[in-house]
PDB file of N, CA and C in Angstrom:
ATOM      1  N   UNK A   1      23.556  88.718  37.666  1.00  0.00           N
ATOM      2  CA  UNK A   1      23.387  89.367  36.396  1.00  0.00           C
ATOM      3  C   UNK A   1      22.888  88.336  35.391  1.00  0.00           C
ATOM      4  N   UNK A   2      21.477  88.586  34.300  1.00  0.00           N
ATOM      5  CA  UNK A   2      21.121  87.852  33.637  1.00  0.00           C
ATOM      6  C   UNK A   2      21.821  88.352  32.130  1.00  0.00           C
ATOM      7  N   UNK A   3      22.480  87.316  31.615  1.00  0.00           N
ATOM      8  CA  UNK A   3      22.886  87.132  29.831  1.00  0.00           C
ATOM      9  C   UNK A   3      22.211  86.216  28.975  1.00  0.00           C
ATOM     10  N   UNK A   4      21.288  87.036  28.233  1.00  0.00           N
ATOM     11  CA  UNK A   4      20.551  86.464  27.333  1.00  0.00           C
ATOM     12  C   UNK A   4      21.669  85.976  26.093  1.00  0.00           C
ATOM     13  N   UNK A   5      21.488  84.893  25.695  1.00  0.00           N
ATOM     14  CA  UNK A   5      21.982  84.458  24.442  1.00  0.00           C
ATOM     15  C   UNK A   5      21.341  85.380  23.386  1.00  0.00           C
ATOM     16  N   UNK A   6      22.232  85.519  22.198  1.00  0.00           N
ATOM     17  CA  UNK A   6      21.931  86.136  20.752  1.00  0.00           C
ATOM     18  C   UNK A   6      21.423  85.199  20.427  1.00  0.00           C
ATOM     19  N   UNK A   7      20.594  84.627  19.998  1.00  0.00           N
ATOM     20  CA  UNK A   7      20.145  83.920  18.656  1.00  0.00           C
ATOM     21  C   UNK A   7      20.471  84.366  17.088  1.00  0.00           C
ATOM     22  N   UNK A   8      20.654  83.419  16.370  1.00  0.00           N
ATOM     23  CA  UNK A   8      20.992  83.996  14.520  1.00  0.00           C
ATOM     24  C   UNK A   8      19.739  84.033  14.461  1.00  0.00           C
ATOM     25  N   UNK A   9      19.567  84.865  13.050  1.00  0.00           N
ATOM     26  CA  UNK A   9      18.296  85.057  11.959  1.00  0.00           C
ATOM     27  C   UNK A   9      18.016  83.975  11.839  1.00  0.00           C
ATOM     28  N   UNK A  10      19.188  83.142  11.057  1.00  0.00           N
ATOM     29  CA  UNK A  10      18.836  81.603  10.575  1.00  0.00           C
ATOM     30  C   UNK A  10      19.444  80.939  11.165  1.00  0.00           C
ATOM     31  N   UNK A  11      19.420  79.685  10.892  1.00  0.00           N
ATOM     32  CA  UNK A  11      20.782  79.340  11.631  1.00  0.00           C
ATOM     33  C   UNK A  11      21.753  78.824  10.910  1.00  0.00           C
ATOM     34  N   UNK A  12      23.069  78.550  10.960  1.00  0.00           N
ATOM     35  CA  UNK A  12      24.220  79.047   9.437  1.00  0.00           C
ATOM     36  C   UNK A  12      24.420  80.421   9.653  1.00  0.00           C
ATOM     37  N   UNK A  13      23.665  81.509   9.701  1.00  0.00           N
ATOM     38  CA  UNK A  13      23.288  82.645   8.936  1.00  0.00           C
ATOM     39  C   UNK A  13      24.994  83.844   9.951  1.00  0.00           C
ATOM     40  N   UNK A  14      24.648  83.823  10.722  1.00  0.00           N
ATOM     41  CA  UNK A  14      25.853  84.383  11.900  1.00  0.00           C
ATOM     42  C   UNK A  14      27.503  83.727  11.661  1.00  0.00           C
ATOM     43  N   UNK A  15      27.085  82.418  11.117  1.00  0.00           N
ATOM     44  CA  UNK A  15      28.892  81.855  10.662  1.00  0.00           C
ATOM     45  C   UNK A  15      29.183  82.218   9.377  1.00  0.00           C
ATOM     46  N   UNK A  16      28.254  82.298   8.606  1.00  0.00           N
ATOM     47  CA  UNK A  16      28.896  82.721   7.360  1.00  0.00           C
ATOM     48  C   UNK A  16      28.953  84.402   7.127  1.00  0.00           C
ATOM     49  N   UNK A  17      28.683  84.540   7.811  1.00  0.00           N
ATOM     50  CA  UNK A  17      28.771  86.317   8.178  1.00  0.00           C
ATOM     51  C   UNK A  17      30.106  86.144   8.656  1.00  0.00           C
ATOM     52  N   UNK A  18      30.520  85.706   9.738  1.00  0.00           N
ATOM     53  CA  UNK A  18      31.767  85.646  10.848  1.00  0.00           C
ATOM     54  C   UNK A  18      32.558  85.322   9.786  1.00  0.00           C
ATOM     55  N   UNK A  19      32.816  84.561   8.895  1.00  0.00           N
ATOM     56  CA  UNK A  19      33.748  83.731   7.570  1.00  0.00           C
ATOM     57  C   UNK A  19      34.178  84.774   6.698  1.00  0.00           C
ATOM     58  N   UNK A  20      32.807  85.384   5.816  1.00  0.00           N
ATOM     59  CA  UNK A  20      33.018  86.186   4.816  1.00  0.00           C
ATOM     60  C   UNK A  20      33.493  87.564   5.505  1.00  0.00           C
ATOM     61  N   UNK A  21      33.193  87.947   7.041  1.00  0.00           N
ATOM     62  CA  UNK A  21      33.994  89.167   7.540  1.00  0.00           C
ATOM     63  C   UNK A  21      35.435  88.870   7.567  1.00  0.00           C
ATOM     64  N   UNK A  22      35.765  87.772   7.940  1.00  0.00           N
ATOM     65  CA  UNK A  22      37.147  87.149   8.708  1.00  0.00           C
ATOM     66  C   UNK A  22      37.618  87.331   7.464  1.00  0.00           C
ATOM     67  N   UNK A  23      37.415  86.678   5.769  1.00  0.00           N
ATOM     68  CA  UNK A  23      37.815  86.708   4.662  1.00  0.00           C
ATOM     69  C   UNK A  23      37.988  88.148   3.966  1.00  0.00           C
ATOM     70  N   UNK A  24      37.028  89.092   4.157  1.00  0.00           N
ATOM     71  CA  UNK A  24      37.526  90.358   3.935  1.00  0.00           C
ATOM     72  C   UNK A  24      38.737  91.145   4.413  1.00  0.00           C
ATOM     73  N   UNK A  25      38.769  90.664   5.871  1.00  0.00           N
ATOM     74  CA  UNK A  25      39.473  91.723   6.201  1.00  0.00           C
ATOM     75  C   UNK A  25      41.236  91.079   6.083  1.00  0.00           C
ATOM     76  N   UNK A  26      40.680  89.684   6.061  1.00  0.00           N
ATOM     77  CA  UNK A  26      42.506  89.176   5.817  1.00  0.00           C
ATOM     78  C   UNK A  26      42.914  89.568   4.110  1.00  0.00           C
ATOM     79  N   UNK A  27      41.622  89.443   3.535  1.00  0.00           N
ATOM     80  CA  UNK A  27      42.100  90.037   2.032  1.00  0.00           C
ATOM     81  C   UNK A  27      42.469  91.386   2.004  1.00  0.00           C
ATOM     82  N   UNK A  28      42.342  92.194   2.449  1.00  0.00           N
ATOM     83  CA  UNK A  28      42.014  93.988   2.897  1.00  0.00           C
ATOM     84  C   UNK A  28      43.430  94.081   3.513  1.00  0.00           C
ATOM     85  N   UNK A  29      43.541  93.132   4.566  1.00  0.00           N
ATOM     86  CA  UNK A  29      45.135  93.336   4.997  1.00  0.00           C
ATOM     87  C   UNK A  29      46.515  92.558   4.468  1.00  0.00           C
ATOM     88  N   UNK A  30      45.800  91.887   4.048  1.00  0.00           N
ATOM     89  CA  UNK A  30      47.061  91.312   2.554  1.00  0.00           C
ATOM     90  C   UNK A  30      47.466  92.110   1.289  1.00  0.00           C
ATOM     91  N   UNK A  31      46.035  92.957   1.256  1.00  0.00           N
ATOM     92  CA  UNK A  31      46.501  94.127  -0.322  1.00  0.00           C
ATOM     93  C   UNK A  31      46.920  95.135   0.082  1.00  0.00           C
ATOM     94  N   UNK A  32      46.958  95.451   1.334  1.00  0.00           N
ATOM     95  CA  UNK A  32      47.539  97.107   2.116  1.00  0.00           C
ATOM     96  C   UNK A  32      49.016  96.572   2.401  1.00  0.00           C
ATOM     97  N   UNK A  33      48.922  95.584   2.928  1.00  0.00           N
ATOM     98  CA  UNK A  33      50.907  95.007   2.544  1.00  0.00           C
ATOM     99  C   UNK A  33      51.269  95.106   1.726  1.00  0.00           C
ATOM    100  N   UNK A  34      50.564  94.857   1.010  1.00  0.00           N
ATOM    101  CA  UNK A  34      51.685  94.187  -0.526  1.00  0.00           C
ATOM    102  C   UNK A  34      51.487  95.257  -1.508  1.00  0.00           C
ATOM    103  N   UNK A  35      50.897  96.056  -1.122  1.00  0.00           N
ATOM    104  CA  UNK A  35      50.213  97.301  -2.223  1.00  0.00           C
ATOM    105  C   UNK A  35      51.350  98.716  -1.776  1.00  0.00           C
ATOM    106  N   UNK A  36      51.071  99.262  -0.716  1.00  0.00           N
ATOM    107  CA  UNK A  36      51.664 100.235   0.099  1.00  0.00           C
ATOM    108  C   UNK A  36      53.182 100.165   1.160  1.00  0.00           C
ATOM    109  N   UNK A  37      53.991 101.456   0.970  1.00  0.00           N
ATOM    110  CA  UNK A  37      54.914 100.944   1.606  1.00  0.00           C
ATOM    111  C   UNK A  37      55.193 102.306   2.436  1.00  0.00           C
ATOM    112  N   UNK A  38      55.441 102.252   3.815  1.00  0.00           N
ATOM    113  CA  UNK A  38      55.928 103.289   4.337  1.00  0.00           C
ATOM    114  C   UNK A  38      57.259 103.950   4.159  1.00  0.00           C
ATOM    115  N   UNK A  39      57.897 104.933   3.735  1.00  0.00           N
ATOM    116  CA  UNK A  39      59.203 105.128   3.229  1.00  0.00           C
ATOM    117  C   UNK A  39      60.014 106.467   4.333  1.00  0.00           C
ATOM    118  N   UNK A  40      58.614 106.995   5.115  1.00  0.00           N
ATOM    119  CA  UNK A  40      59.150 108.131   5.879  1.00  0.00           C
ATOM    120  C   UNK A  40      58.167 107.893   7.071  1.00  0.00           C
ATOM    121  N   UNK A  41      58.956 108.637   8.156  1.00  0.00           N
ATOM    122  CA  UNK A  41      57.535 108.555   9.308  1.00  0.00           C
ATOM    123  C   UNK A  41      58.618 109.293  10.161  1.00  0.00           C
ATOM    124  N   UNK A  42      57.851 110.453  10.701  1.00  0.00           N
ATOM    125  CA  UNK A  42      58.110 111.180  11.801  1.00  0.00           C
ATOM    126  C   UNK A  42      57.093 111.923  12.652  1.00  0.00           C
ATOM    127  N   UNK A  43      57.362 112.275  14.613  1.00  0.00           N
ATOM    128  CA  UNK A  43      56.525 112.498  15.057  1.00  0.00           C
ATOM    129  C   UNK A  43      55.940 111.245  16.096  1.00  0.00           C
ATOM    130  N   UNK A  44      56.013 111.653  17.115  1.00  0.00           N
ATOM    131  CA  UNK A  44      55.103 110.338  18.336  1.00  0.00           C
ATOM    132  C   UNK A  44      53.647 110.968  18.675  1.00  0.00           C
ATOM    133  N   UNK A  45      53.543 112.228  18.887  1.00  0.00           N
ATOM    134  CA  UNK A  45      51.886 112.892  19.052  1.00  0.00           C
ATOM    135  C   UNK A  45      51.773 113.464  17.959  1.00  0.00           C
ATOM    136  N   UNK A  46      52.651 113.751  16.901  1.00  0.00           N
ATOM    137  CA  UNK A  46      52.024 114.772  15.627  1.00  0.00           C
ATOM    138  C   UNK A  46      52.547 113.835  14.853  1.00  0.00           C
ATOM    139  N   UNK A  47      52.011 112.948  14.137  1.00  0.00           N
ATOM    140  CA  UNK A  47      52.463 112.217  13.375  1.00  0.00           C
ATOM    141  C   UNK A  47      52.474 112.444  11.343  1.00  0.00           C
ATOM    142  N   UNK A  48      53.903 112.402  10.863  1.00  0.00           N
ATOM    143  CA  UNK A  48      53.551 112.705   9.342  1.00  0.00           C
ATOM    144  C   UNK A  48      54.082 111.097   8.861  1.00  0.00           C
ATOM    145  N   UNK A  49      53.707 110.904   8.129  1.00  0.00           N
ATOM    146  CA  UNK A  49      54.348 109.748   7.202  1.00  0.00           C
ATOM    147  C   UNK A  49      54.186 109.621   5.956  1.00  0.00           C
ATOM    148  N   UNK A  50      55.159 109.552   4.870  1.00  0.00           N
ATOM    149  CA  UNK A  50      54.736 109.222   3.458  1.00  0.00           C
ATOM    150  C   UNK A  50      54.664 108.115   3.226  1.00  0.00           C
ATOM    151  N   UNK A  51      53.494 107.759   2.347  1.00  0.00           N
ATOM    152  CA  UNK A  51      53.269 106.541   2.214  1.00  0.00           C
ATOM    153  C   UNK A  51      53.594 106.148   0.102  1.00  0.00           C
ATOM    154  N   UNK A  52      54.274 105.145  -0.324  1.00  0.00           N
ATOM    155  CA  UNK A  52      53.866 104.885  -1.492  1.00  0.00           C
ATOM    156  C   UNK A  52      53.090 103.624  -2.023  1.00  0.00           C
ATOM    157  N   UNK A  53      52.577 104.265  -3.204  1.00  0.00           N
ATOM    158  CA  UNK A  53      51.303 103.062  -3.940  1.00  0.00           C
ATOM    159  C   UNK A  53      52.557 102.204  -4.742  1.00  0.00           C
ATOM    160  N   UNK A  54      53.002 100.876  -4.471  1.00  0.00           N
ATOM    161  CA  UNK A  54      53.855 100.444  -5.209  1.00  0.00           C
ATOM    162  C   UNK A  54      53.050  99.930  -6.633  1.00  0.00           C
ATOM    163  N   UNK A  55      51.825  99.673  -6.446  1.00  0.00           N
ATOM    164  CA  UNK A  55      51.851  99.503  -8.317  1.00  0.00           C
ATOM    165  C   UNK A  55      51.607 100.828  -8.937  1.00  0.00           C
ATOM    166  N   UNK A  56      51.319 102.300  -8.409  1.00  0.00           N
ATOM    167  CA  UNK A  56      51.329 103.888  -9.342  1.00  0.00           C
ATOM    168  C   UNK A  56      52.480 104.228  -8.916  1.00  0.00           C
ATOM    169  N   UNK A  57      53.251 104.259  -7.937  1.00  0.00           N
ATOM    170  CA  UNK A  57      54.295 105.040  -7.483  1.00  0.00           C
ATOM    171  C   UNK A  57      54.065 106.220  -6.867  1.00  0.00           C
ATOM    172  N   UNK A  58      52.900 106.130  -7.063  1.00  0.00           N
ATOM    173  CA  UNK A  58      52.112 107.504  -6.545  1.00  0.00           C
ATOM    174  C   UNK A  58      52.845 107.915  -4.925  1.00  0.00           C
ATOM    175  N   UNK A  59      52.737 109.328  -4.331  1.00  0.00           N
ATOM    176  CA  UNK A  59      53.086 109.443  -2.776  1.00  0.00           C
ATOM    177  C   UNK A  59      52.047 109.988  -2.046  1.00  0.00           C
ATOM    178  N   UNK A  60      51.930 109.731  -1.177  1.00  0.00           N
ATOM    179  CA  UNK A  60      50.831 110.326  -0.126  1.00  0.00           C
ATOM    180  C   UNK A  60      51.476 110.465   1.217  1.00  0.00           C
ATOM    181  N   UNK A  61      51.064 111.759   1.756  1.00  0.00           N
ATOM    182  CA  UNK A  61      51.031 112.163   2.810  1.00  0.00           C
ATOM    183  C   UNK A  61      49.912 111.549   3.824  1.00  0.00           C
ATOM    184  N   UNK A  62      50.473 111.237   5.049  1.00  0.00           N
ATOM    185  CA  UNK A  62      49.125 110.758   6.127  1.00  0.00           C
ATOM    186  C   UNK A  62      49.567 111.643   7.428  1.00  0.00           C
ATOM    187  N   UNK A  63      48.387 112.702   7.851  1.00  0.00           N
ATOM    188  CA  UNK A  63      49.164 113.253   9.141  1.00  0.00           C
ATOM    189  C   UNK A  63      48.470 113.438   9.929  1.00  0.00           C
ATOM    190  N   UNK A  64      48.580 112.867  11.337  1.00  0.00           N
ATOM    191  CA  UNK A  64      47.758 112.802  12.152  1.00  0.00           C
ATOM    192  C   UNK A  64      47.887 113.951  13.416  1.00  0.00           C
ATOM    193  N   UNK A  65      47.176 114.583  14.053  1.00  0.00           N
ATOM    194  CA  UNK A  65      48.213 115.448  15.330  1.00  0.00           C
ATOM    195  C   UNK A  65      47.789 114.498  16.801  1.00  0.00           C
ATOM    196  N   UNK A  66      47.132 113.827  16.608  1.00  0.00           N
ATOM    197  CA  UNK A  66      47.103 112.830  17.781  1.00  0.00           C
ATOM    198  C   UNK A  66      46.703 111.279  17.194  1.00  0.00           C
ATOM    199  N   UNK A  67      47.281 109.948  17.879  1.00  0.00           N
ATOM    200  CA  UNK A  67      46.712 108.942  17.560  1.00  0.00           C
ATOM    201  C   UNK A  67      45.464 108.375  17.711  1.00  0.00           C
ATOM    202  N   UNK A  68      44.074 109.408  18.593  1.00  0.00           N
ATOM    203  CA  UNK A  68      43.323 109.064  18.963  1.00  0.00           C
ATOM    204  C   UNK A  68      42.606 109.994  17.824  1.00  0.00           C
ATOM    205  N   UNK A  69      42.452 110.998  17.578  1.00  0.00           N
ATOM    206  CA  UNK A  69      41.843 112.048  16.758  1.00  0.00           C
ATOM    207  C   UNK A  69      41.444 111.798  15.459  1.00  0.00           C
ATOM    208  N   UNK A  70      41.697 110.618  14.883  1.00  0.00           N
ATOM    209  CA  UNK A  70      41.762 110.606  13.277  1.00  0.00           C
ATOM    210  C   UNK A  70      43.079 111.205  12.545  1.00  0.00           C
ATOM    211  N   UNK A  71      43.111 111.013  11.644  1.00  0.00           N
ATOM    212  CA  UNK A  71      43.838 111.742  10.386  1.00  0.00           C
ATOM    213  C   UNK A  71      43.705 111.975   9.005  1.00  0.00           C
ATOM    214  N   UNK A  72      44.250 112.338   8.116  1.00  0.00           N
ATOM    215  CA  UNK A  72      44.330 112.850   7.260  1.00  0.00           C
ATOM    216  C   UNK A  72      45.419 112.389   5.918  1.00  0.00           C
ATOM    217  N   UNK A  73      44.862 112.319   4.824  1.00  0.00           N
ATOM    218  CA  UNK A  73      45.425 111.752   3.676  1.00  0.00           C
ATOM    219  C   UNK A  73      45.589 112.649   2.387  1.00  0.00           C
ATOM    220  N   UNK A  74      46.525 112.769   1.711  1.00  0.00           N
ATOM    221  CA  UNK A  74      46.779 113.726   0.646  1.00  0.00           C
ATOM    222  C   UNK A  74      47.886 113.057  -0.456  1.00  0.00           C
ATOM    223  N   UNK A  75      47.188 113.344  -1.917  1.00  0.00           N
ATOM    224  CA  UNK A  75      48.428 113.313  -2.465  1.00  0.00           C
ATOM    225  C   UNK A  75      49.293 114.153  -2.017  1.00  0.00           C
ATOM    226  N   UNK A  76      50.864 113.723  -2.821  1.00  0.00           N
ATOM    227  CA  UNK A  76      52.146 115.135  -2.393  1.00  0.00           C
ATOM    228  C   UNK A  76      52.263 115.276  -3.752  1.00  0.00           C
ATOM    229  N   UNK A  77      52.111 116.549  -4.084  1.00  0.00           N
ATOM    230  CA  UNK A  77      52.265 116.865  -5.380  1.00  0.00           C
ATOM    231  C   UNK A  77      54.038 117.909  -5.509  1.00  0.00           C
ATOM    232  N   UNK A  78      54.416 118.298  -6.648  1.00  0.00           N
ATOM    233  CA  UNK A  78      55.633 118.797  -6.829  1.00  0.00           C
ATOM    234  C   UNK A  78      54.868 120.250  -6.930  1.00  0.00           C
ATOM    235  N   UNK A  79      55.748 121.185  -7.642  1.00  0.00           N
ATOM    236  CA  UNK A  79      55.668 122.657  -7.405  1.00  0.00           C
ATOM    237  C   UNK A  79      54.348 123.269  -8.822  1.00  0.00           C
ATOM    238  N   UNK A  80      54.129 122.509  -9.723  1.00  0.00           N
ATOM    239  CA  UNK A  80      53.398 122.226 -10.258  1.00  0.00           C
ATOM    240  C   UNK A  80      52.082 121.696 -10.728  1.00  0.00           C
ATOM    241  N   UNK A  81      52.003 121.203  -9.306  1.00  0.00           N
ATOM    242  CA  UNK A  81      50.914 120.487  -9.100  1.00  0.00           C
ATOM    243  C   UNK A  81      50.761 119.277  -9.425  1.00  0.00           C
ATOM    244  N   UNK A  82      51.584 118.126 -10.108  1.00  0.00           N
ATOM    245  CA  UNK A  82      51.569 117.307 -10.499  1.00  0.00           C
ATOM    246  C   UNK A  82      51.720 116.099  -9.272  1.00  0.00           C
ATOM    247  N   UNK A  83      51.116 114.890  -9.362  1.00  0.00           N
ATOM    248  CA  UNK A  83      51.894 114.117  -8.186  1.00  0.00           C
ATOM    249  C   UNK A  83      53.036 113.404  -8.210  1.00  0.00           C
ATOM    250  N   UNK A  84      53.669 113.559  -7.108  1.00  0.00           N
ATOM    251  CA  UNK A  84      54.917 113.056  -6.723  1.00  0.00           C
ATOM    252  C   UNK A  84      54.843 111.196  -7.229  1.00  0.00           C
ATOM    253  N   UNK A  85      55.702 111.066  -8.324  1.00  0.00           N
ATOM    254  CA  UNK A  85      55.467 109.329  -8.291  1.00  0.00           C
ATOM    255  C   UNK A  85      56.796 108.857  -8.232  1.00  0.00           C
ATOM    256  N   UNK A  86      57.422 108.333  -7.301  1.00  0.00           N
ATOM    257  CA  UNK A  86      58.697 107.357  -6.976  1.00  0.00           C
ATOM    258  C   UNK A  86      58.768 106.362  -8.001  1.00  0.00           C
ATOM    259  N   UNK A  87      59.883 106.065  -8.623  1.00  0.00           N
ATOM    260  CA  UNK A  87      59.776 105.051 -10.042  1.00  0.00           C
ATOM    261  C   UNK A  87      59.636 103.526  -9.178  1.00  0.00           C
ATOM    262  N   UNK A  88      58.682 102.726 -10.165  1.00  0.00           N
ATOM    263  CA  UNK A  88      58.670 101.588  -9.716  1.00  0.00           C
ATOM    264  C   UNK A  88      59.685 100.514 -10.387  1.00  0.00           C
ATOM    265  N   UNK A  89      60.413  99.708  -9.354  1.00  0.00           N
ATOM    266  CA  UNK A  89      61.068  98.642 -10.626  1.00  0.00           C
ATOM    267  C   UNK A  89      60.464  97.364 -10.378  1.00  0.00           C
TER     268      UNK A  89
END
């Protein structure tokens, strides 16, 4: 079996791509920690979980019916329509 090497555009050009991806996504998964908190979760194939925004307090629903399928995101609002916000301290 023949494997051609990739070559970069430039050269540099492929590491600082690899850097600034690597830097996004550890920033991306440092603010989904520290931002969001899971407070409910039920379900192994139908999955619901509430999630809260700790700096709005805001709540969201995430519900999936399989882990392979995608899912789904919603505020939870009260009977009013308003959204559900958990007090922050």
């Amino acid at each position: 079996m023949f494997v051609q090497e990739i070559q970069p555009l430039r050269p540099g050009f492929y590491d600082m791509f690899v850097l600034a991806d690597d830097r996004m996504r550890k920033e991306r998964d440092h603010m989904a920690k520290d931002r969001f908190v899971e407070v409910y979760s039920q379900g192994l194939t139908n999955v619901e979980k509430i999630i809260v925004d700790k700096e709005t307090g805001v709540n969201y629903l995430l519900a999936a019916s399989t882990l392979t399928a995608g899912c789904g995101m919603s505020v939870l609002v009260d009977q009013n329509g308003k959204p559900i916000v958990t007090p922050i301290n």
